[in-house]
C-alpha atoms as a PDB file:
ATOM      1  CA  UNK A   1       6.632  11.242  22.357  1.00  0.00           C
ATOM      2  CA  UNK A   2       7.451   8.441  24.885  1.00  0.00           C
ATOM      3  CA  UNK A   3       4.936   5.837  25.436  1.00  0.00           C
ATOM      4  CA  UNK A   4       4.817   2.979  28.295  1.00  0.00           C
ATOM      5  CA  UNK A   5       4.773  -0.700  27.223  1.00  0.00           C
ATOM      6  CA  UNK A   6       4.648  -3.897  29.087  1.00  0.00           C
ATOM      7  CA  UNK A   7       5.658  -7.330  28.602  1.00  0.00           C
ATOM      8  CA  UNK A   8       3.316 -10.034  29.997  1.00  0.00           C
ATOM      9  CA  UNK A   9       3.791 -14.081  29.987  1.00  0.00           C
ATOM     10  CA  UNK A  10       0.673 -15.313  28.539  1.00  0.00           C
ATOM     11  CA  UNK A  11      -0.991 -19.004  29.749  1.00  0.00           C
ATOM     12  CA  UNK A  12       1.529 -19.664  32.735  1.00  0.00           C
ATOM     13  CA  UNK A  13       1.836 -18.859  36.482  1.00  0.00           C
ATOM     14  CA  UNK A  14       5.245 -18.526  35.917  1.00  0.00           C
ATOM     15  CA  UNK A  15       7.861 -16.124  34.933  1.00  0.00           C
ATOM     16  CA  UNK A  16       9.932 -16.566  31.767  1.00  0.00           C
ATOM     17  CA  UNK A  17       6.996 -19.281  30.628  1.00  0.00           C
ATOM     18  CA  UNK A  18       4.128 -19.346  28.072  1.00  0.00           C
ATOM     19  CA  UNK A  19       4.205 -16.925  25.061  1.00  0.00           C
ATOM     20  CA  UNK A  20       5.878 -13.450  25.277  1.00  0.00           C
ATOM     21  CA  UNK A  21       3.518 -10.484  24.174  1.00  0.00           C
ATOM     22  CA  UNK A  22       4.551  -6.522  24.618  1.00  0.00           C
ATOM     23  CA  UNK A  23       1.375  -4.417  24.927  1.00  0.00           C
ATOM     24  CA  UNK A  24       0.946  -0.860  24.778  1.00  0.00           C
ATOM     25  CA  UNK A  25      -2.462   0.581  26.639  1.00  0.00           C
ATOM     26  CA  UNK A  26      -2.079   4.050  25.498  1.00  0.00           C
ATOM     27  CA  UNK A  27      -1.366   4.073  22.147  1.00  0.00           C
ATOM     28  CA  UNK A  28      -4.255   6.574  20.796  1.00  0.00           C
ATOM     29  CA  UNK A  29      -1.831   8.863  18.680  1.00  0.00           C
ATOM     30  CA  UNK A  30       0.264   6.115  17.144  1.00  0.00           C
ATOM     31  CA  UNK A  31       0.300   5.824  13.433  1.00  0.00           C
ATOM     32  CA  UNK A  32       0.055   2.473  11.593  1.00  0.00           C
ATOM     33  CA  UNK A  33       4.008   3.055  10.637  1.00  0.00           C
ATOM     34  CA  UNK A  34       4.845   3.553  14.389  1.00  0.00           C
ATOM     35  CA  UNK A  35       2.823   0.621  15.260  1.00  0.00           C
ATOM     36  CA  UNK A  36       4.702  -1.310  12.378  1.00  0.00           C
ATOM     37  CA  UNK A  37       8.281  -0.077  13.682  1.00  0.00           C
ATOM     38  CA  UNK A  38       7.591  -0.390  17.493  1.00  0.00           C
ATOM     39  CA  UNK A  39       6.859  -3.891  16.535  1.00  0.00           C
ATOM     40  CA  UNK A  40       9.925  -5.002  14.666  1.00  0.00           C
ATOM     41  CA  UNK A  41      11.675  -2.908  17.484  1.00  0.00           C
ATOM     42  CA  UNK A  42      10.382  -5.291  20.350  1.00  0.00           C
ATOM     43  CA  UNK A  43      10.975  -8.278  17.855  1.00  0.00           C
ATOM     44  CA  UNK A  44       8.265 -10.249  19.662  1.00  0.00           C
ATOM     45  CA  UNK A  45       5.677 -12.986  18.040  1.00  0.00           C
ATOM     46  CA  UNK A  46       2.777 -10.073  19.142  1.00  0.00           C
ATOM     47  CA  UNK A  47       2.642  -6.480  20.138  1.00  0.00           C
ATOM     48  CA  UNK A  48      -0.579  -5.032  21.092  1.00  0.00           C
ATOM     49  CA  UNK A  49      -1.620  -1.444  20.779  1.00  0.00           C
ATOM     50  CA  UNK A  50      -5.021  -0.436  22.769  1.00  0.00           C
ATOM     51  CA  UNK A  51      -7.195   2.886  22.263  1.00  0.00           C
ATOM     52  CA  UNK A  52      -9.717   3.090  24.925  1.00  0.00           C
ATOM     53  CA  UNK A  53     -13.465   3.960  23.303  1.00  0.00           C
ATOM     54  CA  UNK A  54     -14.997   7.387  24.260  1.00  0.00           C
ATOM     55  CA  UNK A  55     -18.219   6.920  26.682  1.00  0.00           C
ATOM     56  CA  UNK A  56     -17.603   2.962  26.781  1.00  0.00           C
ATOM     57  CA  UNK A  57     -16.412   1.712  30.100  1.00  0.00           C
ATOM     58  CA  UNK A  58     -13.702  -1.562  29.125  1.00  0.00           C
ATOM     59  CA  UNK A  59     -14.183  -0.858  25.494  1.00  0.00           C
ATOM     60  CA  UNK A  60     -11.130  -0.830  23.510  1.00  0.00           C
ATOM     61  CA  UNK A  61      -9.398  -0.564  20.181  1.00  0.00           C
ATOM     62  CA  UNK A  62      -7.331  -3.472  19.660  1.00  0.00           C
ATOM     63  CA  UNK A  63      -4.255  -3.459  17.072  1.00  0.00           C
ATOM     64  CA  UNK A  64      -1.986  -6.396  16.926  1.00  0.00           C
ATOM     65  CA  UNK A  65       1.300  -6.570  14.727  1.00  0.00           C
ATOM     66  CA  UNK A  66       4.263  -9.201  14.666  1.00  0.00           C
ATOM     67  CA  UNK A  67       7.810  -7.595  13.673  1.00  0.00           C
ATOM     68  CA  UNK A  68       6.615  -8.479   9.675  1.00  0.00           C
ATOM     69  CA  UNK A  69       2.689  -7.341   9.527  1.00  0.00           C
ATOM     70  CA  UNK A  70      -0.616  -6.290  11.280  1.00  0.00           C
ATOM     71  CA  UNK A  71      -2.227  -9.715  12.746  1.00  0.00           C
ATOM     72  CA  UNK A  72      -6.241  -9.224  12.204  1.00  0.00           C
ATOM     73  CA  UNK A  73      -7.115 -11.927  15.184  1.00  0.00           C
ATOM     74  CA  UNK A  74      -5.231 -13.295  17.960  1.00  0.00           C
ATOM     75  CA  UNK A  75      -5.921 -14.904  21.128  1.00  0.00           C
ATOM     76  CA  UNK A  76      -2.665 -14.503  23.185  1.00  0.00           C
ATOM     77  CA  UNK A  77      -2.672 -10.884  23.043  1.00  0.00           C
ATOM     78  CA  UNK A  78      -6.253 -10.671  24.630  1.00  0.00           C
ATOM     79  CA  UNK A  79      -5.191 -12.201  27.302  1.00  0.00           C
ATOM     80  CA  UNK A  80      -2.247 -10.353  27.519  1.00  0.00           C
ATOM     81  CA  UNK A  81      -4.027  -6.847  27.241  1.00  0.00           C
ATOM     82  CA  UNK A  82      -6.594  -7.880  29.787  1.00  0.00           C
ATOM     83  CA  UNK A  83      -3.954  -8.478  32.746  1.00  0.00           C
ATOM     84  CA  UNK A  84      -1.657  -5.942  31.774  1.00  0.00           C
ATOM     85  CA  UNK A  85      -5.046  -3.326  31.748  1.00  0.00           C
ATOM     86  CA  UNK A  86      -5.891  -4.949  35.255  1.00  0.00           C
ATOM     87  CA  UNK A  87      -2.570  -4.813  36.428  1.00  0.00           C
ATOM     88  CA  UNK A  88      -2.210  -0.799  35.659  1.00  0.00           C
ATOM     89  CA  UNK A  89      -5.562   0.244  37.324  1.00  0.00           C
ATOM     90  CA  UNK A  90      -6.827   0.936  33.577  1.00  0.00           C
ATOM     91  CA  UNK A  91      -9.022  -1.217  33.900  1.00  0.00           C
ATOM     92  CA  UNK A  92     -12.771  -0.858  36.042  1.00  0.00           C
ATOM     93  CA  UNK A  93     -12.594  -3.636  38.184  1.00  0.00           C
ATOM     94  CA  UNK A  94     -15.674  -4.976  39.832  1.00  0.00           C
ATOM     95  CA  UNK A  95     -16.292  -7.495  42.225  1.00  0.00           C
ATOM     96  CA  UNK A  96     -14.554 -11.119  41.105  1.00  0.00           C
ATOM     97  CA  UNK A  97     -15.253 -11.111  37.748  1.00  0.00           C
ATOM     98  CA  UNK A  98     -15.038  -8.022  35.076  1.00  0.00           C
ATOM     99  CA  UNK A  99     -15.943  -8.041  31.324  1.00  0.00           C
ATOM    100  CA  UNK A 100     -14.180  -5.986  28.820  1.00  0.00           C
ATOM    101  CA  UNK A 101     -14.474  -5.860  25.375  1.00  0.00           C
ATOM    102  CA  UNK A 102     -11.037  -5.487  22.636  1.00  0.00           C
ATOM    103  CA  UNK A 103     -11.961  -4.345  18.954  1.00  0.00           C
ATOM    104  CA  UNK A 104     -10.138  -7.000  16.354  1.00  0.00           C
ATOM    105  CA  UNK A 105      -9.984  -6.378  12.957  1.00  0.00           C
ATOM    106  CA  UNK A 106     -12.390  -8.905  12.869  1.00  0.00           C
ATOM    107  CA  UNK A 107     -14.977  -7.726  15.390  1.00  0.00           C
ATOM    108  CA  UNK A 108     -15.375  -7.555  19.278  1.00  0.00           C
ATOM    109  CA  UNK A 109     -14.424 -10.188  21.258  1.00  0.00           C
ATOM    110  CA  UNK A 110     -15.633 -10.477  24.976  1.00  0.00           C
ATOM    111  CA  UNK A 111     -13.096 -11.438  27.668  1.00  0.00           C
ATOM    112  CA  UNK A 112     -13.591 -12.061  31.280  1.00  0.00           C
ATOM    113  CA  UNK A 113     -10.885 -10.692  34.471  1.00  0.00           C
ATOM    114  CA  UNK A 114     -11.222 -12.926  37.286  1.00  0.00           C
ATOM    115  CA  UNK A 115      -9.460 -11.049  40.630  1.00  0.00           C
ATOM    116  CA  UNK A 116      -8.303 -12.584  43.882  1.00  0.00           C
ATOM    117  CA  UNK A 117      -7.650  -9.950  46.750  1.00  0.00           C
ATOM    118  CA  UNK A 118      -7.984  -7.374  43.690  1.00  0.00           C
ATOM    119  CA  UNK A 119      -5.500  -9.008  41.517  1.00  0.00           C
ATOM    120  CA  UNK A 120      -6.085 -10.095  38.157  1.00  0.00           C
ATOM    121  CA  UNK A 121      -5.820 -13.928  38.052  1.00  0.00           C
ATOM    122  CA  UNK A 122      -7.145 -15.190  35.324  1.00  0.00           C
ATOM    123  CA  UNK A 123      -8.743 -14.021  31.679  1.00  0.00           C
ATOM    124  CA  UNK A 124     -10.773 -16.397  29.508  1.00  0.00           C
ATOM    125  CA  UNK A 125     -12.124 -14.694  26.080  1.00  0.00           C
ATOM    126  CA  UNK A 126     -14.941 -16.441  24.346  1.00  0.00           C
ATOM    127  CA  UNK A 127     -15.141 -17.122  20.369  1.00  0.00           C
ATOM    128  CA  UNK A 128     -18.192 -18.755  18.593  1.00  0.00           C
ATOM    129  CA  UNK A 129     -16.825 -20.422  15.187  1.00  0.00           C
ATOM    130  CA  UNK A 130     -18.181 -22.164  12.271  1.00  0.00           C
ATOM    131  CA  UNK A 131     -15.461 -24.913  11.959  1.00  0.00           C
ATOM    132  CA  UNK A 132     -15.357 -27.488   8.639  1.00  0.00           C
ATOM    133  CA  UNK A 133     -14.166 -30.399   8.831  1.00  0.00           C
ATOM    134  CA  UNK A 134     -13.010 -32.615   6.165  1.00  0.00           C
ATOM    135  CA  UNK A 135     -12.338 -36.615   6.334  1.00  0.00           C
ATOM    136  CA  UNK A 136      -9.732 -36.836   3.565  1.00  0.00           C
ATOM    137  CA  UNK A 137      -6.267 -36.851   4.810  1.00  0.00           C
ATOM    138  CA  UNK A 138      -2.690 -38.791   4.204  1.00  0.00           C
ATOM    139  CA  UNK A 139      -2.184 -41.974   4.698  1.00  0.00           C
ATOM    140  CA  UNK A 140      -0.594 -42.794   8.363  1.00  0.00           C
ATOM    141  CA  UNK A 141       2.353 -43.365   6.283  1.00  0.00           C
ATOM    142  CA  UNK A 142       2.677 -40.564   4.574  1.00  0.00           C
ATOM    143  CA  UNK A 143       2.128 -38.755   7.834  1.00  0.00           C
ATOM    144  CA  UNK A 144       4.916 -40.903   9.549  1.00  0.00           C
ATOM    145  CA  UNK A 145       7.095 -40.085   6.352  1.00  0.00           C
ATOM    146  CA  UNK A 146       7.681 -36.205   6.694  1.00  0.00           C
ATOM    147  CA  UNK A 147       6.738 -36.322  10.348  1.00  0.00           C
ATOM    148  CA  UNK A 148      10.335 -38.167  10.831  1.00  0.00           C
ATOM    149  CA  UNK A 149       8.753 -40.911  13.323  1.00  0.00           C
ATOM    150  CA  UNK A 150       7.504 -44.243  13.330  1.00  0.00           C
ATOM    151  CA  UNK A 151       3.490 -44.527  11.804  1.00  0.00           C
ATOM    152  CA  UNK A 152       2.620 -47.281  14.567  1.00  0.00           C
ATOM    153  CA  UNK A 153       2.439 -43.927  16.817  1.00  0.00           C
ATOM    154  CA  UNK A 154      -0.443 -42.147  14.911  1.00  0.00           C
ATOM    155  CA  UNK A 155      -3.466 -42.942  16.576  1.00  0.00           C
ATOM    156  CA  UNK A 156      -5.601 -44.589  15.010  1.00  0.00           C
ATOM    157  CA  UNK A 157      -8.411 -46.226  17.524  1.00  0.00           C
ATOM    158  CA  UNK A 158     -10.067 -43.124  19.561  1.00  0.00           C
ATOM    159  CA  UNK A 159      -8.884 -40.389  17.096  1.00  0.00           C
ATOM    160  CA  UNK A 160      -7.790 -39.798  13.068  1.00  0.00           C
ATOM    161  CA  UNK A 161      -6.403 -37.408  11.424  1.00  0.00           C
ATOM    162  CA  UNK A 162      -8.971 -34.674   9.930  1.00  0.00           C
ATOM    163  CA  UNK A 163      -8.385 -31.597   8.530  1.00  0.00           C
ATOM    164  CA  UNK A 164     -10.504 -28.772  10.021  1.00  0.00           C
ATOM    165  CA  UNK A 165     -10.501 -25.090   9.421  1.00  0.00           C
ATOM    166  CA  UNK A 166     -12.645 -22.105  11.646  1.00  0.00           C
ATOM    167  CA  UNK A 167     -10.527 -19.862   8.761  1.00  0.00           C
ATOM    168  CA  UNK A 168      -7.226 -21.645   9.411  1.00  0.00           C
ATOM    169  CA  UNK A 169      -6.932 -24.580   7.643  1.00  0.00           C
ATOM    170  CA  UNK A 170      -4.982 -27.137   9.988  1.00  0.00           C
ATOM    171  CA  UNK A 171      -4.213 -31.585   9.654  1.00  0.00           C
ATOM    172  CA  UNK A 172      -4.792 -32.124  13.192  1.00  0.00           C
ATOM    173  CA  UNK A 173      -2.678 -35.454  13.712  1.00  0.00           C
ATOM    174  CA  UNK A 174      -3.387 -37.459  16.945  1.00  0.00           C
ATOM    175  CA  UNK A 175      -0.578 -39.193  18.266  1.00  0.00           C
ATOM    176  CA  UNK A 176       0.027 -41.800  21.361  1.00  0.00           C
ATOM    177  CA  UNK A 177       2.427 -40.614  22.604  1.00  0.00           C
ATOM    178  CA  UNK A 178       3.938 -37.448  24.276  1.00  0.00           C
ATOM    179  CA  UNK A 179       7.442 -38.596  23.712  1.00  0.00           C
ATOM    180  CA  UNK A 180       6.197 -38.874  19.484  1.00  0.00           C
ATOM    181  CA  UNK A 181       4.604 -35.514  19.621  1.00  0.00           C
ATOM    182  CA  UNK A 182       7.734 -34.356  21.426  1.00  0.00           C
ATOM    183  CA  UNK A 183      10.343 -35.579  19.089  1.00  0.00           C
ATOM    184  CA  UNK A 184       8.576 -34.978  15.929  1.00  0.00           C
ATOM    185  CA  UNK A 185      11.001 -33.539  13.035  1.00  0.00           C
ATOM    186  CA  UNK A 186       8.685 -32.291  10.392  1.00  0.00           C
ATOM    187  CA  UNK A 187      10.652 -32.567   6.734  1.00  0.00           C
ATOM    188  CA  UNK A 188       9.400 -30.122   3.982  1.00  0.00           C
ATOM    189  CA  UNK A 189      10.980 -31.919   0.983  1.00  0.00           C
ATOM    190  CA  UNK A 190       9.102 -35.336   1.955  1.00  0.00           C
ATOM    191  CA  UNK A 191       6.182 -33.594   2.672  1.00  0.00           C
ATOM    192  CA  UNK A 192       6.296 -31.377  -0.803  1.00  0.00           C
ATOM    193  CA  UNK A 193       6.365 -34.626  -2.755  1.00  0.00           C
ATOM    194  CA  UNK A 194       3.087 -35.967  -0.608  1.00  0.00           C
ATOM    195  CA  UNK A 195      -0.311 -35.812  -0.789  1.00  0.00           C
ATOM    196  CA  UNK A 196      -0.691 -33.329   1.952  1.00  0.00           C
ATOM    197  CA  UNK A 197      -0.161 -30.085   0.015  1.00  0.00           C
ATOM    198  CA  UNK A 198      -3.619 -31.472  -1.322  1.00  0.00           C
ATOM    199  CA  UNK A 199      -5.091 -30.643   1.703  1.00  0.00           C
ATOM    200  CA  UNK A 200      -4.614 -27.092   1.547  1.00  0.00           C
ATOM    201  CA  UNK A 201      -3.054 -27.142   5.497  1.00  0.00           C
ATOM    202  CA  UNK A 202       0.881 -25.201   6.078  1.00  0.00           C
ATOM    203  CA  UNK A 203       0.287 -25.851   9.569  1.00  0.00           C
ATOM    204  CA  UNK A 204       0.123 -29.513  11.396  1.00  0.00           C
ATOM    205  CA  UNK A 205      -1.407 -29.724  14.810  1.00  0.00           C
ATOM    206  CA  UNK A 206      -0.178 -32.810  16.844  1.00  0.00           C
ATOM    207  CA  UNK A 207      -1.980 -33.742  19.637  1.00  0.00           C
ATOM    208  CA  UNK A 208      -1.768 -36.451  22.217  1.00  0.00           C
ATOM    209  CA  UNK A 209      -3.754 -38.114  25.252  1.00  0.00           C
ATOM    210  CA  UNK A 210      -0.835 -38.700  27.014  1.00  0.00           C
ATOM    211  CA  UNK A 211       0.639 -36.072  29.253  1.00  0.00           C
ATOM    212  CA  UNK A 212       3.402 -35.248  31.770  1.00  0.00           C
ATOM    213  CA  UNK A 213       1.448 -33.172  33.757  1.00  0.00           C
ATOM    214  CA  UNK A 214      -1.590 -34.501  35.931  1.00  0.00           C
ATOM    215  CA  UNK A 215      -3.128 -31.105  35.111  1.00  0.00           C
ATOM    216  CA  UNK A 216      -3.102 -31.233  31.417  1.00  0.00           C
ATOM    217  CA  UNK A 217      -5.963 -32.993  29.029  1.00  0.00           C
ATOM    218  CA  UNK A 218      -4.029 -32.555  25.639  1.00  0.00           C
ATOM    219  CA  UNK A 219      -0.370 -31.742  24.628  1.00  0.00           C
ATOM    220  CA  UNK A 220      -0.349 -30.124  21.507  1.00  0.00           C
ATOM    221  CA  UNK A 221       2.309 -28.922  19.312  1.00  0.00           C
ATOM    222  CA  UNK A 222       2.503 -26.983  15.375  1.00  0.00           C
ATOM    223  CA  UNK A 223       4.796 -27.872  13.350  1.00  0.00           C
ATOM    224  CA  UNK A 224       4.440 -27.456   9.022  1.00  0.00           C
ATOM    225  CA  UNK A 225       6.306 -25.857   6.058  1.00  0.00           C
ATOM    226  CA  UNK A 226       6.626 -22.751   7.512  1.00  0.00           C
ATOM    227  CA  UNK A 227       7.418 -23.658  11.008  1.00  0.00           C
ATOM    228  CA  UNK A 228      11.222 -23.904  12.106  1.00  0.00           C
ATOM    229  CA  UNK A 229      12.515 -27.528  12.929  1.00  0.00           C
ATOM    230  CA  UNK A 230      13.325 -26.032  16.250  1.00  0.00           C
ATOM    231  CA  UNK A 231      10.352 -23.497  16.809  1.00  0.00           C
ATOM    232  CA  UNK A 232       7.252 -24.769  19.298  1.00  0.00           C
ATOM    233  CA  UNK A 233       5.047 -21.975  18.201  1.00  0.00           C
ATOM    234  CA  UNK A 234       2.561 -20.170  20.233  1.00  0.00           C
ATOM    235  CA  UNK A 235      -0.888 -21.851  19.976  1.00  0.00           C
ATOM    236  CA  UNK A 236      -4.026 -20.123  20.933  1.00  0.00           C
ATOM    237  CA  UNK A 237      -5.131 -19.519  17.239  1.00  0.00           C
ATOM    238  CA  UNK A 238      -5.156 -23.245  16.813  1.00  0.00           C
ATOM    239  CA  UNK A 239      -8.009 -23.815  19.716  1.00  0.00           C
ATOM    240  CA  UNK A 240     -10.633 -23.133  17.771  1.00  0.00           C
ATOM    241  CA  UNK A 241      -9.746 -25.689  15.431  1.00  0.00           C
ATOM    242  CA  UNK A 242      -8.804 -28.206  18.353  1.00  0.00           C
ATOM    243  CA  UNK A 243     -12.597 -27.985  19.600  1.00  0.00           C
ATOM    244  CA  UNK A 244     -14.012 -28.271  16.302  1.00  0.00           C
ATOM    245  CA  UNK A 245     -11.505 -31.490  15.830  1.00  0.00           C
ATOM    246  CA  UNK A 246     -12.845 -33.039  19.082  1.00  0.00           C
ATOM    247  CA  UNK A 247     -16.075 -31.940  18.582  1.00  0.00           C
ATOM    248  CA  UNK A 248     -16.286 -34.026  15.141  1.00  0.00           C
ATOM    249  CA  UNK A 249     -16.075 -37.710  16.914  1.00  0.00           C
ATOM    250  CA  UNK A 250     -19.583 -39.713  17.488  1.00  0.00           C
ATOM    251  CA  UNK A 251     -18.285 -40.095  21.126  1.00  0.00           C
ATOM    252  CA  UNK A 252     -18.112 -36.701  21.857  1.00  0.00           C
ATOM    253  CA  UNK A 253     -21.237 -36.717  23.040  1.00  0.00           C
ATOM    254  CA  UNK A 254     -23.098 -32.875  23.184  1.00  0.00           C
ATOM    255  CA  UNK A 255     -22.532 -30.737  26.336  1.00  0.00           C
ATOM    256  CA  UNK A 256     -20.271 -28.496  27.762  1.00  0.00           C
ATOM    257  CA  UNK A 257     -16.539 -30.288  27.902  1.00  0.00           C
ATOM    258  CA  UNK A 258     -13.393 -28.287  29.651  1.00  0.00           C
ATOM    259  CA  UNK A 259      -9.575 -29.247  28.909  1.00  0.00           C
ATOM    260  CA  UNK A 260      -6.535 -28.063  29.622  1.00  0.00           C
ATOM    261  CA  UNK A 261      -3.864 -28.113  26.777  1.00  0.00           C
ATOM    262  CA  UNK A 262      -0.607 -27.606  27.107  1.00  0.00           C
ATOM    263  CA  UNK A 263       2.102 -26.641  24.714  1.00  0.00           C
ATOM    264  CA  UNK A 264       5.903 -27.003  24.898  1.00  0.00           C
ATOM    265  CA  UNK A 265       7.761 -28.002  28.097  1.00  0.00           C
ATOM    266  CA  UNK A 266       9.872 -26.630  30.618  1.00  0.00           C
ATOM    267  CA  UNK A 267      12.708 -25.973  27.819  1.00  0.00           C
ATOM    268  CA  UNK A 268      10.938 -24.319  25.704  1.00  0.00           C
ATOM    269  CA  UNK A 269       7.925 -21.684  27.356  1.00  0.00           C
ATOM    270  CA  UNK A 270       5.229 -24.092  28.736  1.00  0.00           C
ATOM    271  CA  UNK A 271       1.765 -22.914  28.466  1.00  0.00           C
ATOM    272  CA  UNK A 272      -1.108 -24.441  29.729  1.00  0.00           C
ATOM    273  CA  UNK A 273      -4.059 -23.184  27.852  1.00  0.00           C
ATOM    274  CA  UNK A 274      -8.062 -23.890  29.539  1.00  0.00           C
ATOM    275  CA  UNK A 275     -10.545 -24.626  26.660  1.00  0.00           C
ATOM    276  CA  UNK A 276     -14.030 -24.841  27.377  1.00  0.00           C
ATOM    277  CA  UNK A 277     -16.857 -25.951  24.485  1.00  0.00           C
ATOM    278  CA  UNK A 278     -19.996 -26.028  24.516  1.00  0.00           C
ATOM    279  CA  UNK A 279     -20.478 -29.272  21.581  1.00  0.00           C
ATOM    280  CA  UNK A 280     -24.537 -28.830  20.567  1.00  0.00           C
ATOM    281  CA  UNK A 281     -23.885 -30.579  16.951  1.00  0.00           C
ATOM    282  CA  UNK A 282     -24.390 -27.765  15.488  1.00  0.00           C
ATOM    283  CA  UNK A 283     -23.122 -25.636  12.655  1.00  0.00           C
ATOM    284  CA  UNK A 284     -21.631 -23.197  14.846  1.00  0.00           C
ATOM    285  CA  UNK A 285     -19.488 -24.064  17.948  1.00  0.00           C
ATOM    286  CA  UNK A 286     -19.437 -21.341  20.896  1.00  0.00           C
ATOM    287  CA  UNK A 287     -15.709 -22.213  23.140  1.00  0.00           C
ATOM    288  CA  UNK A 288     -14.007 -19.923  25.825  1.00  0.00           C
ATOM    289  CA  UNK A 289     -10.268 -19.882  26.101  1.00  0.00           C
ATOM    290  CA  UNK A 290      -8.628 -18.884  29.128  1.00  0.00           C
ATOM    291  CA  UNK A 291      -5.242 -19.019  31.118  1.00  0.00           C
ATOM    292  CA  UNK A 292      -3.150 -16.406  33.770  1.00  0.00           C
ATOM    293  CA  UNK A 293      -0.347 -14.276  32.867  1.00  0.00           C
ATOM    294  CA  UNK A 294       2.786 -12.835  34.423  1.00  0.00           C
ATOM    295  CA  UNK A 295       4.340  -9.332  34.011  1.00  0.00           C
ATOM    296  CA  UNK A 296       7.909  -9.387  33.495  1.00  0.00           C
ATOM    297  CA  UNK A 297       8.694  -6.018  31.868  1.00  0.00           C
ATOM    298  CA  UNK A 298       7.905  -2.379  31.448  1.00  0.00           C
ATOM    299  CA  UNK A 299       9.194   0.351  30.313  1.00  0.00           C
ATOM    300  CA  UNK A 300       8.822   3.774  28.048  1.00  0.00           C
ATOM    301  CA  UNK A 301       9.283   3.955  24.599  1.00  0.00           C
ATOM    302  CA  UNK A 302      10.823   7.721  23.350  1.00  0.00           C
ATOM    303  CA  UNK A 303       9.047   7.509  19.466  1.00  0.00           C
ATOM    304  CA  UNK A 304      10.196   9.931  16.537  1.00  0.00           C
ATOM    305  CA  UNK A 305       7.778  12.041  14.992  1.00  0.00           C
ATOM    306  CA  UNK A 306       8.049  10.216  11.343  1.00  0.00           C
ATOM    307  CA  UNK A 307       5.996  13.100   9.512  1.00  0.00           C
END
């Protein structure tokens, strides 16, 4: 059986930029062992395999797998799905602004297709999220000690460090500096001999005020454990817990806030991610993600029959 596939560039107007995700929009008859091998085939973070719902217009099925295992949530590939669907007329568009709904293994999630002269331009997906947040953290020391950087650069006057979780526990560390977030070498062996294992988080999420880009809020970067020294991960999954972070300071006062984060730089993918929130100081917190995407690839996949 052959089957098409296409490779979009998620949060970036550019080619070659963001976060790489292959999706497949006709992938009713795949098994979960094709999905698994098609996946470590493309050797991408994300591939996404749609099934379009029976008698539901922009309803569909939504499988996600990285080369090693089936992903239950992600927010890249929805984005990704959306304009590739757009892009291949398999998608109802209507006037300037279509909703479509993806299947998760964790439930529906609701994304929006902006168009300009019929295009898609822009997707934003909204979550709603019941975030905790917890006070106890390292010392800026500690931090500074397996963060390989100076702790005078943790900030300490508008923001602390917090861990928060929306089902992903992360230390969200706020930083000065750009440059500090930037040059950040995280070191496992200092870190295994800290308190921070305490904390239950594998994944640290530096953020910082400072940006080089008028257009950007927040530059954010993961690095942990399980991380590479080198790697500057993808970061949609973390937004959640960004908002919730933000969210969890007396001077955020309630209403509807909008950022744009960006991740990495020109080196290494830059995305630029939009976060809306809508901060009621409440037990649940209701945000919309969004960003554009670029095709760069397509082509057919010729699968075995593995029965």
């Amino acid at each position: 059986m052959n089957y098409n596939y296409y490779i979009a560039d998620v949060f970036t107007k550019q080619a070659f930029g963001g976060a790489q995700v292959a999706v497949l929009p006709d992938s009713e008859t795949l098994t979960q062992q094709q999905m698994q091998l098609i996946a470590r085939e493309l050797n991408l973070s994300e591939t996404v395999f749609l099934s379009k719902t029976a008698d539901k217009t922009n309803h569909f099925r939504m499988r996600i797998f990285s080369p090693l295992a089936e992903i239950d949530f992600a927010g890249h590939p929805i984005v990704a799905a959306a304009y590739v669907l757009a892009s291949c007329d398999k998608l109802t568009l209507e006037d300037e602004h279509t909703t479509v709904v993806f299947e998760q293994n964790t439930g529906e999630i609701q994304a929006s297709v902006s168009t300009e002269n019929g295009k898609p331009h822009f997707v934003q997906f909204t979550r709603s999220v019941s975030p905790t947040v917890d006070y106890f953290a390292p010392t800026e020391a500690e931090l500074a000690s397996f963060l390989g950087i100076d702790a005078a650069y943790i900030d300490t006057k508008k923001y602390t460090t917090r861990l928060v979780s929306c089902g992903v526990p992360y230390l969200v560390v706020p930083m000065y500096y750009y440059d500090t977030l930037r040059e950040v070498k995280f070191n496992p062996a200092v870190w295994s001999q800290s308190i921070a294992p305490q904390t239950a988080a594998q994944e640290f999420l530096l953020v910082s005020r400072k940006t080089p880009s008028q257009e950007s809020d927040f530059a954010v970067r993961l690095v942990g454990p399980n991380i590479g020294l080198h790697e500057d991960p993808p970061i949609g999954s973390a937004m959640p817990a960004l908002a919730a972070y933000l969210c969890s300071f007396s001077h955020m006062q309630t209403g509807t806030y909008t950022f744009a984060v960006e991740r990495g730089d020109e080196n290494v993918r830059r995305s630029v991610l939009n976060l809306e929130m809508d901060h009621k100081g409440e037990d649940t917190l209701t945000l919309r993600v969004g960003g554009e995407a670029v095709m760069v690839a397509e082509g057919v996949l010729h699968i075995p029959d593995l029965t």
